[in-house]
C-alpha atoms as a PDB file:
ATOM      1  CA  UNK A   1      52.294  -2.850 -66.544  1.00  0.00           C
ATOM      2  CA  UNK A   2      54.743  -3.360 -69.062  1.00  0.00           C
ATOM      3  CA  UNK A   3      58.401  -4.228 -68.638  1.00  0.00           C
ATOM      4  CA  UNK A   4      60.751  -1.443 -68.174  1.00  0.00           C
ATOM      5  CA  UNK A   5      58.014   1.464 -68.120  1.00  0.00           C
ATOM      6  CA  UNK A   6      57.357   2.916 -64.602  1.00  0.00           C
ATOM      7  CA  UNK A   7      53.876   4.619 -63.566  1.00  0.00           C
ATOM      8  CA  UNK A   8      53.234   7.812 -62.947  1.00  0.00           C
ATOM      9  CA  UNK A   9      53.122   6.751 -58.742  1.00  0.00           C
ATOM     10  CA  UNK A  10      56.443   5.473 -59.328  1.00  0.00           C
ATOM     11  CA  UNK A  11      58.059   8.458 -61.402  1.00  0.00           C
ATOM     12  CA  UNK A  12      56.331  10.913 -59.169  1.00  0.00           C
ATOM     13  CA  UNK A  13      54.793  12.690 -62.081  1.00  0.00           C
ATOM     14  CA  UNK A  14      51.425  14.094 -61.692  1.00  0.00           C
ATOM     15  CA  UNK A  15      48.418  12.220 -62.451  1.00  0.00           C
ATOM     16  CA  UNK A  16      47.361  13.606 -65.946  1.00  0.00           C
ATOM     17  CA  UNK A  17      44.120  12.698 -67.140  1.00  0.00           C
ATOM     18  CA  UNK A  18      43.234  12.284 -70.882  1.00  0.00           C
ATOM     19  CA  UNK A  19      41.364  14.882 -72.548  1.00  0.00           C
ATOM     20  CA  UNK A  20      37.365  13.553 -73.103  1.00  0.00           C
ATOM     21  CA  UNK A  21      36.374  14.145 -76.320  1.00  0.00           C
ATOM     22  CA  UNK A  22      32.597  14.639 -76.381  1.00  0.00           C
ATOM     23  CA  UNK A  23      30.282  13.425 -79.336  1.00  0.00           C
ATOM     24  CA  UNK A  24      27.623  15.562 -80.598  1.00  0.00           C
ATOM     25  CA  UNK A  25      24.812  13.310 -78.241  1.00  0.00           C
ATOM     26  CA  UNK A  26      26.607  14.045 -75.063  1.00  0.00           C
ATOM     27  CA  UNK A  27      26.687  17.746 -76.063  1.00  0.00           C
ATOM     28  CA  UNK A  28      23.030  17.685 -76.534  1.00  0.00           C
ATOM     29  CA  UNK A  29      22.390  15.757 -73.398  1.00  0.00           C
ATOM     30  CA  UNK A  30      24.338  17.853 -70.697  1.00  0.00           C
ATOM     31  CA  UNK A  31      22.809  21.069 -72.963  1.00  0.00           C
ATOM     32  CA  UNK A  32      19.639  19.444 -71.759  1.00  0.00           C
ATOM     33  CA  UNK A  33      20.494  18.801 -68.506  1.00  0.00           C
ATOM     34  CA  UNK A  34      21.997  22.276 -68.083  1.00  0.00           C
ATOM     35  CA  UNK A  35      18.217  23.562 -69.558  1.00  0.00           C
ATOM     36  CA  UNK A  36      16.340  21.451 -67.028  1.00  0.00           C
ATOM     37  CA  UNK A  37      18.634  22.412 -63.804  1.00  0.00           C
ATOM     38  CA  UNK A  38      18.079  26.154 -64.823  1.00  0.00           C
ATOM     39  CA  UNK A  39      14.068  25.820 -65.299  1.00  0.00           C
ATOM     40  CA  UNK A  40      14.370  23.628 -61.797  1.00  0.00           C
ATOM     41  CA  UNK A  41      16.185  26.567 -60.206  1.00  0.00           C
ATOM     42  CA  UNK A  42      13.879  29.474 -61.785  1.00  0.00           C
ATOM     43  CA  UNK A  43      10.701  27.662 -60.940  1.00  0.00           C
ATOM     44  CA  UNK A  44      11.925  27.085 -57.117  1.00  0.00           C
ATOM     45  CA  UNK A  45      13.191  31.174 -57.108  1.00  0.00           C
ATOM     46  CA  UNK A  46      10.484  32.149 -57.980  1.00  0.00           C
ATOM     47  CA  UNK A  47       8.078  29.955 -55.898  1.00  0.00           C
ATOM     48  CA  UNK A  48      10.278  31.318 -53.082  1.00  0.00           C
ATOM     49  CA  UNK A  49      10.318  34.765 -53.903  1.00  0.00           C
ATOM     50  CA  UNK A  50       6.152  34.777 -54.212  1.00  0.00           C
ATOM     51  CA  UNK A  51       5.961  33.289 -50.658  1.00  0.00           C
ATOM     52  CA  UNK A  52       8.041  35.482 -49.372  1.00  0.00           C
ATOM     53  CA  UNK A  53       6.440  38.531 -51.070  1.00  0.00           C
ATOM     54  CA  UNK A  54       3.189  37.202 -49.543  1.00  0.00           C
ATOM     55  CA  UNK A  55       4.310  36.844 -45.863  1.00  0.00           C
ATOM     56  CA  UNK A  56       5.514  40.341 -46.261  1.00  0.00           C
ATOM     57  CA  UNK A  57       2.094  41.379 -47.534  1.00  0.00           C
ATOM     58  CA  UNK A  58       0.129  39.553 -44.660  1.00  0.00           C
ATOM     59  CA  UNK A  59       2.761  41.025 -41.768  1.00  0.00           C
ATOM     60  CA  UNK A  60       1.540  44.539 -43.086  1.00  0.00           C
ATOM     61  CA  UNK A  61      -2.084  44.046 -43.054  1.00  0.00           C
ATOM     62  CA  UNK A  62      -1.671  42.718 -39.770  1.00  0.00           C
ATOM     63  CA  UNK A  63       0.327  45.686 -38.361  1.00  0.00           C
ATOM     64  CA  UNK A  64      -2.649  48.259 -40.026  1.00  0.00           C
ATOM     65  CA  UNK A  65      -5.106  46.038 -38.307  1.00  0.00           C
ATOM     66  CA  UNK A  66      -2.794  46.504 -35.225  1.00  0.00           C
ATOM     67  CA  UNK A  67      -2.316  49.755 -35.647  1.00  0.00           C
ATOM     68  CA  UNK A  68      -6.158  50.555 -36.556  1.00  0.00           C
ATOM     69  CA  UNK A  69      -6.987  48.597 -33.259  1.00  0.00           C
ATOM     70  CA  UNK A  70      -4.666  50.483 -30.923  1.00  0.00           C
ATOM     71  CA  UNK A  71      -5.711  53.973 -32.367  1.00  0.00           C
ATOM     72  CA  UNK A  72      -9.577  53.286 -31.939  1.00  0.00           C
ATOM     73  CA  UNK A  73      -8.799  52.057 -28.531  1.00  0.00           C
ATOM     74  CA  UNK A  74      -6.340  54.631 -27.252  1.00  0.00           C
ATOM     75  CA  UNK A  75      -8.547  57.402 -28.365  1.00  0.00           C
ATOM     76  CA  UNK A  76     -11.545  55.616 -25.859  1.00  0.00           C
ATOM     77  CA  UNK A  77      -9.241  55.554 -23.141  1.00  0.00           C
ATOM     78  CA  UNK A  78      -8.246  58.901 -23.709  1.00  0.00           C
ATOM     79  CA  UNK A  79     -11.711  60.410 -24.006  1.00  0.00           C
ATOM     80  CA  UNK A  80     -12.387  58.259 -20.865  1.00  0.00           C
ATOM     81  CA  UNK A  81     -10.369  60.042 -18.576  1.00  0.00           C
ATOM     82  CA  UNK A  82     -11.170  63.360 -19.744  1.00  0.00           C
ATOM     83  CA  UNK A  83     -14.764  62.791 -18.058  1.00  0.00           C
END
């Protein structure tokens, strides 16, 4: 530091950051970046949202297999105590 100039600790002002001024490459880069972390987070949506729309699908074939099961076997025990 310089004599006679006092820091921004010192003078209690607030620590003020520059302004960064952003070429046309880093543009393009964090545009690609942002591109990439989108695609990442469609791709894994969507993987998630299939899987899930497939559990869903198997848990209702197994309740009409459940409920096919129950109906065929209810209706022998009923006919078996009408006898």
């Amino acid at each position: 530091m310089r004599r006679g100039e006092r820091s921004q600790r010192e003078s209690g002002g607030a620590w003020l950051m520059q302004p960064v001024r952003l070429g046309l490459t880093s543009k393009f880069n964090l545009f690609i970046l942002g591109l990439m972390l989108a695609s990442v987070l469609a791709v894994a949506f969507s993987l998630t949202f299939r899987q899930l729309a497939d559990k869903y699908e198997i848990l209702l074939q197994h309740g009409r297999e459940l409920a096919a099961m129950l109906a065929q076997n209810g209706a022998y025990a009923f006919h078996d105590q009408d006898e």
